[in-house]
Protein backbone atom coordinates (compact mmCIF):
# COMPACT_ATOMS: atom_id res chain seq x y z
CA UNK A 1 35.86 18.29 11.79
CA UNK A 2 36.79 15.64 9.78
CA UNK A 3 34.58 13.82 7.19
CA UNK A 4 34.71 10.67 5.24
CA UNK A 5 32.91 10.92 1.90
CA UNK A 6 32.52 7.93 -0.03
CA UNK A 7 31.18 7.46 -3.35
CA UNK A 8 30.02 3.78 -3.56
CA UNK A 9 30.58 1.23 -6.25
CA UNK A 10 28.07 0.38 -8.85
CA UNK A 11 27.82 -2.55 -10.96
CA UNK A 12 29.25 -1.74 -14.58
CA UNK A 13 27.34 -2.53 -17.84
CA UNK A 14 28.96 -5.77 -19.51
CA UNK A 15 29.61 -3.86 -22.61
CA UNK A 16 31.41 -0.87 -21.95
CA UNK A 17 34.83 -0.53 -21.67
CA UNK A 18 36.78 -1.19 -18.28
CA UNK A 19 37.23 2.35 -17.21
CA UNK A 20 36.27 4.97 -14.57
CA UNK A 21 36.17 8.52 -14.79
CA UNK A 22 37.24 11.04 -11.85
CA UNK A 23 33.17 11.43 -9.86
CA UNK A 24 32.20 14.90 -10.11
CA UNK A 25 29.27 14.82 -7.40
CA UNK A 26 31.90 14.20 -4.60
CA UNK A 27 34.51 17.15 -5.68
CA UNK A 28 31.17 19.82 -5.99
CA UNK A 29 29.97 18.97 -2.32
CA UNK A 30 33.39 18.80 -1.30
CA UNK A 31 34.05 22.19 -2.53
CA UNK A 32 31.20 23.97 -0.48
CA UNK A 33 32.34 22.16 2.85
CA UNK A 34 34.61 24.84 5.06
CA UNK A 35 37.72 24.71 4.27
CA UNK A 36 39.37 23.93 7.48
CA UNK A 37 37.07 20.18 7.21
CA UNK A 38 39.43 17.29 6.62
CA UNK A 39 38.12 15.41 4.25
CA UNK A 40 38.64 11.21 3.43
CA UNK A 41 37.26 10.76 0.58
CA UNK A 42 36.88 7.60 -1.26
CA UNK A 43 35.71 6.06 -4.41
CA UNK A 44 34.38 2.22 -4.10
CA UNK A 45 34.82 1.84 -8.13
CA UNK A 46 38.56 2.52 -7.58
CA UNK A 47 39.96 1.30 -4.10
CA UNK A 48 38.76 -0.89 -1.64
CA UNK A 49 36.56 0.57 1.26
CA UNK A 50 37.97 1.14 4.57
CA UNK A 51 35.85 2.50 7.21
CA UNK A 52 37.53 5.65 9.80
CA UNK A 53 36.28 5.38 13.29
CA UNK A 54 38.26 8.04 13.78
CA UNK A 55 36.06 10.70 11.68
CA UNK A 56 33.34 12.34 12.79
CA UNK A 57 31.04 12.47 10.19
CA UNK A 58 30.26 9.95 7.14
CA UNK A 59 28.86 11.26 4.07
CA UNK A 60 27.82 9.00 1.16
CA UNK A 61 27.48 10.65 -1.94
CA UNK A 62 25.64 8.77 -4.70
CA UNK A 63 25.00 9.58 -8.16
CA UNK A 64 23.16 6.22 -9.64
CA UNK A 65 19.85 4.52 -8.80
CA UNK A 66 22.07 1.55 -8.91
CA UNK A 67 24.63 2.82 -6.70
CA UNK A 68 22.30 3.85 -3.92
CA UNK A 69 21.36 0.05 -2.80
CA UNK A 70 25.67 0.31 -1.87
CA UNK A 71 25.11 3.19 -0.48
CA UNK A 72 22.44 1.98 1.80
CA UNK A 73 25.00 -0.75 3.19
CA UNK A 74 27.95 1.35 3.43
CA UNK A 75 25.73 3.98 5.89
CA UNK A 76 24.40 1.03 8.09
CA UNK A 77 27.59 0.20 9.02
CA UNK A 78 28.91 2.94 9.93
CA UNK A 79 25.43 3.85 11.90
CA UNK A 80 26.05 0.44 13.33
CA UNK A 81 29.64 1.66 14.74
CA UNK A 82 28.17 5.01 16.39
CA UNK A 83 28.92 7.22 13.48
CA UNK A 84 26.59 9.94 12.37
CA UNK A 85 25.41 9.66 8.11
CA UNK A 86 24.52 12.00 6.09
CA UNK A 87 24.04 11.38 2.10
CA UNK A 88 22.75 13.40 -0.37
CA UNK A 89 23.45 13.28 -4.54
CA UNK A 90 21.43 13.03 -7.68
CA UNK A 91 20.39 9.24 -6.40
CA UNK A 92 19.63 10.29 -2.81
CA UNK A 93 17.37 13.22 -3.95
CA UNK A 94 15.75 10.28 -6.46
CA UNK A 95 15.21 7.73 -3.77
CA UNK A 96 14.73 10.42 -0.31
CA UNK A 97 11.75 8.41 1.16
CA UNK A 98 14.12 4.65 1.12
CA UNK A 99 17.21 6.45 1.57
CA UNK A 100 15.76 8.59 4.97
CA UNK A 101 15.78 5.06 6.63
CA UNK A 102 19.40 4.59 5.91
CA UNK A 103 20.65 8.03 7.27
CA UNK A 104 20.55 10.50 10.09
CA UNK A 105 20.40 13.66 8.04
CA UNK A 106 19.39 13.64 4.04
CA UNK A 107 20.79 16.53 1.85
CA UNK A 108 17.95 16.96 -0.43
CA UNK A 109 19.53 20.11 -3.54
CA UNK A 110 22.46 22.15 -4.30
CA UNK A 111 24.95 22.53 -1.38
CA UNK A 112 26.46 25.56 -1.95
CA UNK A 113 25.39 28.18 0.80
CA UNK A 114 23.50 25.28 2.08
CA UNK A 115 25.10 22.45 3.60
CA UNK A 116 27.16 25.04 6.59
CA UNK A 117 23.01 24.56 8.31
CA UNK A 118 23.78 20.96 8.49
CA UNK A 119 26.94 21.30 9.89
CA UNK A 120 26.01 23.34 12.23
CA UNK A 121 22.92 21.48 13.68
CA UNK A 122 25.51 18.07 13.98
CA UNK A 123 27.88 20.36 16.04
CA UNK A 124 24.96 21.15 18.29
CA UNK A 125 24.08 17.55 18.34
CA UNK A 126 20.71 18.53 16.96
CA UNK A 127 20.73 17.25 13.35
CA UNK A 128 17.28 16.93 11.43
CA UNK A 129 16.37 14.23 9.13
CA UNK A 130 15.77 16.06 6.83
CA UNK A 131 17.60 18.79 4.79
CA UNK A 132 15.48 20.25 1.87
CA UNK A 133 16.59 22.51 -0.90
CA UNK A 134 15.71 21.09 -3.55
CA UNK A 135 13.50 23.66 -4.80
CA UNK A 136 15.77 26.47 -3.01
CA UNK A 137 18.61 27.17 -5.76
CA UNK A 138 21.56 28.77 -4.89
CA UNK A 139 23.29 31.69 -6.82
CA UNK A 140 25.36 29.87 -9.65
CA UNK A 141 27.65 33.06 -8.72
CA UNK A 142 28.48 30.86 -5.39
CA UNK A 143 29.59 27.60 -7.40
CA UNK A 144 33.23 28.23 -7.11
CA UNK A 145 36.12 25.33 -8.23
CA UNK A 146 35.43 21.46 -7.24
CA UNK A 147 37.78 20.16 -4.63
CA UNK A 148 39.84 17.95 -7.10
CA UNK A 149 42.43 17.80 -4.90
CA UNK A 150 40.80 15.10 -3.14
CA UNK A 151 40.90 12.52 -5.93
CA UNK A 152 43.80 10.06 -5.88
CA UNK A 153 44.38 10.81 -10.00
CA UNK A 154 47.09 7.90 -11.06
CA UNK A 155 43.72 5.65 -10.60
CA UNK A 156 41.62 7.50 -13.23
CA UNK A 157 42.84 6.55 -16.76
CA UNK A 158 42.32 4.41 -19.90
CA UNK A 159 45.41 2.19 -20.52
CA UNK A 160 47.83 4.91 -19.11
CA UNK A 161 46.14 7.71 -20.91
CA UNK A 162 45.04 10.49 -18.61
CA UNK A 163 41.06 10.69 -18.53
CA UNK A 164 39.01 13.65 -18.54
CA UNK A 165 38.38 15.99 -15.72
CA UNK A 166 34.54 16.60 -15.17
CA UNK A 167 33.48 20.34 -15.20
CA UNK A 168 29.91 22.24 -15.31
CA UNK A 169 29.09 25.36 -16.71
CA UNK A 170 25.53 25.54 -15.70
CA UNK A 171 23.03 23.96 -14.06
CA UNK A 172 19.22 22.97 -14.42
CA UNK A 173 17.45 22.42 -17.99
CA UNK A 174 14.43 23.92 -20.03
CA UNK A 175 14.03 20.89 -21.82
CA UNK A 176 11.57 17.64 -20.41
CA UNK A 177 13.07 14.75 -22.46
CA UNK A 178 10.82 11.95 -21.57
CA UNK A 179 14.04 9.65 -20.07
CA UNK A 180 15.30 12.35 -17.80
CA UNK A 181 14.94 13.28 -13.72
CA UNK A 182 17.36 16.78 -14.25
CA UNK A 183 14.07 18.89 -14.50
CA UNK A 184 12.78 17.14 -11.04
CA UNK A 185 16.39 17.39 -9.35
CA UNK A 186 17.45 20.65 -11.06
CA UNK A 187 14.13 22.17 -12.45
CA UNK A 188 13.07 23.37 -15.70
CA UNK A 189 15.31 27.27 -16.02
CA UNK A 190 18.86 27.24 -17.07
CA UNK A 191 20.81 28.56 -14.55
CA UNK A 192 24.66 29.24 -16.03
CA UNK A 193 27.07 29.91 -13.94
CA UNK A 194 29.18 33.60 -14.60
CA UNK A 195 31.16 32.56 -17.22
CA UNK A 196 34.34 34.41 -15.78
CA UNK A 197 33.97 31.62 -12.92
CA UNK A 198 33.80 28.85 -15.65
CA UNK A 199 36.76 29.95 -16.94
CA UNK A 200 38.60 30.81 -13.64
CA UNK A 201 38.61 27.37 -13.16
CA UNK A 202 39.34 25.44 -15.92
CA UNK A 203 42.03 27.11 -16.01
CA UNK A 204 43.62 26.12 -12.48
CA UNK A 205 42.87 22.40 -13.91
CA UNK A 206 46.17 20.89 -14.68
CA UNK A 207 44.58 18.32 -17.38
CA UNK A 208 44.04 19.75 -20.52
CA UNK A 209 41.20 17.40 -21.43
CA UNK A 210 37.95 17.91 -19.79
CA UNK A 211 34.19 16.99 -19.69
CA UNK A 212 31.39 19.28 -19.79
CA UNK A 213 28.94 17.32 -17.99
CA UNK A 214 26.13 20.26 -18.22
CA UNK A 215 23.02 18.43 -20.00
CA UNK A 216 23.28 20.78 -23.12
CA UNK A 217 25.08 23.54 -23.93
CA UNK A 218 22.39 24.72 -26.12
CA UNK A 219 19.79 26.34 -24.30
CA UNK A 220 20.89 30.13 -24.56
CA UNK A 221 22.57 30.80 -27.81
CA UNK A 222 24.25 34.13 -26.93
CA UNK A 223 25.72 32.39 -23.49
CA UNK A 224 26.69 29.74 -25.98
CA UNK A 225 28.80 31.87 -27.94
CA UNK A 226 30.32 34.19 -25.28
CA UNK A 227 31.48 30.71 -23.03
CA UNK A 228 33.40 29.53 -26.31
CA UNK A 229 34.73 32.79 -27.26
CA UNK A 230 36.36 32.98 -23.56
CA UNK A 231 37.58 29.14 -24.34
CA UNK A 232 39.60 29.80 -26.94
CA UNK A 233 42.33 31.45 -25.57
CA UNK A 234 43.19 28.32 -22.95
CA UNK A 235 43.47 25.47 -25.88
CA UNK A 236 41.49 22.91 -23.46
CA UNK A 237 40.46 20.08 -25.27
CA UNK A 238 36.59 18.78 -24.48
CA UNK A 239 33.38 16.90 -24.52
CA UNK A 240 30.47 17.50 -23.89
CA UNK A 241 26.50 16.85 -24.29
CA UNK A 242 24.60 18.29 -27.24
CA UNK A 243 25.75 22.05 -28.32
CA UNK A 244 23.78 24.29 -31.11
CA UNK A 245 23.21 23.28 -34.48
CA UNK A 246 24.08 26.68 -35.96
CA UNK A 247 27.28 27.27 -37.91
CA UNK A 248 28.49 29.93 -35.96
CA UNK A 249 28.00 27.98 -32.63
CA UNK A 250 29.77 25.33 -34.23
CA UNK A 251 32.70 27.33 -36.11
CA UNK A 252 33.12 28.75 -32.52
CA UNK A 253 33.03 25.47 -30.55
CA UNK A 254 35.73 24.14 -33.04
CA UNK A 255 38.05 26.81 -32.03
CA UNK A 256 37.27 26.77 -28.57
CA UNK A 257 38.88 23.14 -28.53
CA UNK A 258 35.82 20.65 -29.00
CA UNK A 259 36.55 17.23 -29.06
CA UNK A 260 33.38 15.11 -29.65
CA UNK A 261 30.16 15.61 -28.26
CA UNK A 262 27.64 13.06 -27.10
CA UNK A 263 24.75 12.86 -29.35
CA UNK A 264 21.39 11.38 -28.70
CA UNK A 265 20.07 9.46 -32.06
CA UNK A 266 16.34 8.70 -31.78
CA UNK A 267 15.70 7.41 -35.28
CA UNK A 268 17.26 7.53 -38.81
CA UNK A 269 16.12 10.68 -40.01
CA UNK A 270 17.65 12.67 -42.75
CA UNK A 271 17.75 15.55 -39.81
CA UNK A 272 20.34 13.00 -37.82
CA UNK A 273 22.14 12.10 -40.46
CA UNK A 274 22.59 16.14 -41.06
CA UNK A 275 23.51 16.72 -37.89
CA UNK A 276 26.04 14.25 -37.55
CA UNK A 277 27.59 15.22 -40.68
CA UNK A 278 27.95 18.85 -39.87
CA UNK A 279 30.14 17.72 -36.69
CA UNK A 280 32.05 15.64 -38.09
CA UNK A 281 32.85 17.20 -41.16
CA UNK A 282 34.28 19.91 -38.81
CA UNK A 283 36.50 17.77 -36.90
CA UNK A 284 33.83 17.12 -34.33
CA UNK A 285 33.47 13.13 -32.99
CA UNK A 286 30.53 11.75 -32.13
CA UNK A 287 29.46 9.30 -29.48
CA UNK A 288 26.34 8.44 -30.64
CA UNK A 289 23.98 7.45 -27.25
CA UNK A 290 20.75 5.64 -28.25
CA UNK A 291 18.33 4.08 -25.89
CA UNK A 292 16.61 1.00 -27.14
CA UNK A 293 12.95 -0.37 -25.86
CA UNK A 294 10.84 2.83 -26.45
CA UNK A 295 7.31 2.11 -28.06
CA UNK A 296 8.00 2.66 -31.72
CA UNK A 297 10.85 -0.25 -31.41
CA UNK A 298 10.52 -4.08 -32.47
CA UNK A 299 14.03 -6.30 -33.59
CA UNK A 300 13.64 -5.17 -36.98
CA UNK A 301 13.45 -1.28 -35.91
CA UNK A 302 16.70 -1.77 -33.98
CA UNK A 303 18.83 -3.46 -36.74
CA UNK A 304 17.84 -0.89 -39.26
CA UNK A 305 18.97 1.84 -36.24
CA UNK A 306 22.05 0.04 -35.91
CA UNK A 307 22.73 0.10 -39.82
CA UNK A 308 21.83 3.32 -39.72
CA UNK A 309 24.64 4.21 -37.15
CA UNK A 310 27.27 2.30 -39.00
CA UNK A 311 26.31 4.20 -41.66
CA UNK A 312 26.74 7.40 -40.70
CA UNK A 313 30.47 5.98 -39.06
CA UNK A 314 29.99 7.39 -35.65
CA UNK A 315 32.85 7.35 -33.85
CA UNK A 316 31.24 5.35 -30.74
CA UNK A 317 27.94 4.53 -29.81
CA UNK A 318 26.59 3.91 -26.26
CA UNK A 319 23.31 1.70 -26.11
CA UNK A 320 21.36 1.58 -23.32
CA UNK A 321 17.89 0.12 -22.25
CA UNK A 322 15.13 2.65 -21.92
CA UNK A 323 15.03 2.80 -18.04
CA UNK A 324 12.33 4.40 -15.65
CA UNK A 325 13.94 6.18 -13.07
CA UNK A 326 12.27 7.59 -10.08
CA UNK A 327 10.81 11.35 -11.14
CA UNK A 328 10.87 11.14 -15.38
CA UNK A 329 8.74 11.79 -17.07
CA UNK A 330 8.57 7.96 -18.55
CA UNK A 331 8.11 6.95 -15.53
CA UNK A 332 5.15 8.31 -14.21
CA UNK A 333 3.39 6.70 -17.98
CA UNK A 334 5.11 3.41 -17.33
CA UNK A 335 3.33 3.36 -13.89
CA UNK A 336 0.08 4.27 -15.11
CA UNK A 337 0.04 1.69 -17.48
CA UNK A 338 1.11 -1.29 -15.35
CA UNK A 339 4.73 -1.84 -17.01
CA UNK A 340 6.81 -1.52 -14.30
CA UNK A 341 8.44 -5.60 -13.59
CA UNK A 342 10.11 -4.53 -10.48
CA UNK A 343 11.85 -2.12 -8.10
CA UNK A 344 14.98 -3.83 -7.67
CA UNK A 345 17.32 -0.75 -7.84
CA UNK A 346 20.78 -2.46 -8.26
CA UNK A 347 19.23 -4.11 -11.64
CA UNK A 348 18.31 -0.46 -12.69
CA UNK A 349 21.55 -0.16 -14.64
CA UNK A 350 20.65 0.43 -17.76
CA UNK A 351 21.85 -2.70 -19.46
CA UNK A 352 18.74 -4.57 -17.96
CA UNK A 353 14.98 -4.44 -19.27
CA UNK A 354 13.01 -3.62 -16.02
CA UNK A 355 9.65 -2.69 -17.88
CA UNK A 356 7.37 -4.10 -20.14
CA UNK A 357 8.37 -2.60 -23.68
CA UNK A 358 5.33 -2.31 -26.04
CA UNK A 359 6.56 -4.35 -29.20
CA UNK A 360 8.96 -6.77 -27.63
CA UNK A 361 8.87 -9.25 -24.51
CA UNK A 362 11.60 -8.00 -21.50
CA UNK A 363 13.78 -11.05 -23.06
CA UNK A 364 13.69 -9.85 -26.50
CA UNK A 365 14.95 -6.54 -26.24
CA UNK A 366 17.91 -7.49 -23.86
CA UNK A 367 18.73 -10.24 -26.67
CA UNK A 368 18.60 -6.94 -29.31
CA UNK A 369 20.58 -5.04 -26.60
CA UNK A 370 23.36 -7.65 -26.95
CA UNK A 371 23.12 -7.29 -31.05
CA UNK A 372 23.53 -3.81 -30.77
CA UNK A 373 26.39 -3.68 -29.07
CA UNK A 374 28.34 -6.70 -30.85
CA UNK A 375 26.76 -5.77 -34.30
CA UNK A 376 28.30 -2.16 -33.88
CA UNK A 377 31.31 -3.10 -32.80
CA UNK A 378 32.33 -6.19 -35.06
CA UNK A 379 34.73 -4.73 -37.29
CA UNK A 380 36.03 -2.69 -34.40
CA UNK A 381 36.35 -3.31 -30.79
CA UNK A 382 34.96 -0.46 -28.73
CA UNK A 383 38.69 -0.24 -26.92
CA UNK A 384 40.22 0.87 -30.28
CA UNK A 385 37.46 2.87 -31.33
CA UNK A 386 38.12 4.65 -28.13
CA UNK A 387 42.02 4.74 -28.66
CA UNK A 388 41.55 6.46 -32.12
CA UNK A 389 39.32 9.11 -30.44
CA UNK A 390 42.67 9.66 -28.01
CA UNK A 391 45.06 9.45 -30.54
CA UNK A 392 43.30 12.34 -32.67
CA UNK A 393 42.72 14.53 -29.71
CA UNK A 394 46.79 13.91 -28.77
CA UNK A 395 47.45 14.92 -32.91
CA UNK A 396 45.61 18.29 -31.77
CA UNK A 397 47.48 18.93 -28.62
CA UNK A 398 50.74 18.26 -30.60
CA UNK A 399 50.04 20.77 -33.12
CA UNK A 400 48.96 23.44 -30.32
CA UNK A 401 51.66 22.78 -27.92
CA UNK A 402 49.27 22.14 -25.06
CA UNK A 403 50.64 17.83 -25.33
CA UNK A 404 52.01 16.54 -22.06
CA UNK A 405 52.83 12.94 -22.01
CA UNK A 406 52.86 11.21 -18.93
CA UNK A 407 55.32 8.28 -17.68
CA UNK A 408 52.52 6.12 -17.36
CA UNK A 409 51.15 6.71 -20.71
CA UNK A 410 54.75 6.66 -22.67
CA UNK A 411 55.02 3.47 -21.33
CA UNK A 412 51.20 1.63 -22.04
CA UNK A 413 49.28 3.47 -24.53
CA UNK A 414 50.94 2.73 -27.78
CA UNK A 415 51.58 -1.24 -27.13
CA UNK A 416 47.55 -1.84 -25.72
CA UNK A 417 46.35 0.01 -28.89
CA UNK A 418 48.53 -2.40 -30.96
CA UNK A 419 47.75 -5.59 -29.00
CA UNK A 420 43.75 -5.05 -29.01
């Protein structure tokens, strides 16, 4: 059998920096196909498109609400040739009712130990619409190593500097954060994978700079502990969402090869400003992510929040707009209350008011969106920001032995970092 899987292109916020990182989606569904499938993959934010009418079977794996309008187009056509579609992904679980009309099979969950009853039926020529798991976990014991292999890596890097390579140690989370669909698309119990198979294979990935993408790390402090502990011995270098505020969690994560963590700030607390401190002070960076429009926020809330982040001297910070996605909990309030402007899912980007904040006009807070960014970043452009993060974690690798410096970056990162 052979399969194109394409992971379509989304439109990029104007702020952040002109980069893409390997999908992770794609690699995990790729993994639990058989392994005698042959497998075209292709990611829209990195080549051009081509469509095989020589596969048998398109899947369109999409991550983004704004990505899954692409994905929509990409499947017609390829319906349109004769081909067979299926899609599935965080955005196809999000949006199964639209997205039912664009394929002839939906993966709706986790596809390991699942997706082989798909394959089957399309063999038979008996394929169902409809594909649901989502509620039907599978053992995180069968979540074995992502198909990286399929990526085409020389296009996955910041000015010649080797990117990240995505990685989970668990799945679902027992926290609701208002913003969030993981406890619709992954439900409300952590589910870790055996740590043993974590480590397995992270170490098999060449790069020694990964990203966590789990939500948080900290939901189980003893699993916390014993996942770092087995870290330390492979000097990988990473990032990840929130871990524990506890100093032995921390101690441990240092050793284990922490980079910088993404850290949501919600206000200007004393408790932020302690918790950024304690990771930094410990070699930790911080990319602080803050969402702007929720109630409590008017223009002069948002300047003091931005002071507040220059402040503290966070590494980077990552603004979005407070967005209602299909399934969150903000969502479902933003409906009741009649604050919803529209459903136009390619504007759903997060750079883009698509609600009715409670202190500000639409207009207004995209205007304060725009300050944040350029009032943050004044001094400092968010490319060198991001270069010094690089250049510290290369410092560490140096000093542990695990550098490797490839022709590409010899060659561009030094003279870009100069030049910006």
């Amino acid at each position: 059998m052979r399969i194109h899987l394409v992971y379509p292109k989304w439109p990029k916020l104007k702020h952040q920096p002109d980069f893409n990182l390997p999908p992770h989606g794609p690699v995990c569904f790729a993994a639990a196909l058989p392994r005698d499938a042959g497998i075209v993959f292709t990611d829209e934010n990195v080549e051009p498109l081509v469509m095989h009418d020589d596969v048998d079977l398109a899947a369109v794996s999409c991550m983004l609400t704004c990505q899954i309008s692409r994905g929509w187009e990409i499947a017609d056509e390829y319906r349109r040739r004769g081909k067979k579609v299926i899609f599935g992904g965080i955005a196809a679980m999000l949006h199964a009712e639209e997205t039912a009309r664009h394929s002839d099979a939906l993966f709706l969950g986790e596809a390991e130990g699942r997706i082989d009853a798909l394959l089957d039926d399309f063999k038979a020529g008996r394929l169902k619409k409809t594909y649901d798991f989502l509620r039907d976990w599978p053992d995180p014991a069968l979540i074995g190593p992502a198909r990286r292999d399929i990526l085409k890596r020389q296009l996955y890097n910041f000015r010649g500097v080797q990117m990240v390579d995505l990685v989970h140690a668990s799945r679902g989370c027992k926290f609701n954060c208002f913003p969030c669909c993981t406890p619709y698309l992954g439900g409300r119990n952590f589910r870790p994978r055996p740590v043993d198979k974590f480590i397995d294979e992270i170490s098999g990935i060449r790069n020694n700079r990964l990203f966590i993408v789990d939500n948080s790390l900290a939901q189980d402090d003893d699993w916390e502990k014993t996942l770092f502990k087995a870290m330390i011995p492979l000097k990988k270098k990473w990032v990840s969402h929130p871990i524990k505020d506890d100093d032995e969690i921390l101690e441990l994560a240092v050793k284990a090869g922490c980079w910088y963590v993404y850290q949501a700030i919600v206000d200007t607390s004393d408790y932020m400003r302690r918790r950024i401190k304690r990771l930094k002070e410990r070699g930790i960076g911080v990319e602080g992510t803050v969402i702007l429009g929720t109630d409590e926020h008017d223009e002069d809330y948002i300047k003091r929040l931005v002071d507040f982040l220059l402040d503290i001297e966070l590494d980077l910070a990552e603004f979005t707009i407070l967005t209602p996605f299909p399934h969150s909990p903000i969502r479902a309030q933003l409906e009741k209350e009649g604050r919803i402007i529209h459903n136009d899912w390619r504007r759903y980007t997060a750079g883009e008011a698509v609600f009715k904040p409670a202190k500000m006009s639409p207009e207004q807070l995209e205007k304060m969106y725009d300050y944040a960014w350029e009032t943050f970043y004044a001094r400092s452009s968010k490319e060198i920001k991001m270069a010094q993060l690089y250049l510290k974690v290369i410092q560490r690798e140096k000093e542990d032995g695990t550098y490797r410096q490839t022709r590409l970056q010899a060659r561009n990162f030094d003279a870009p970092v100069r030049k910006i």
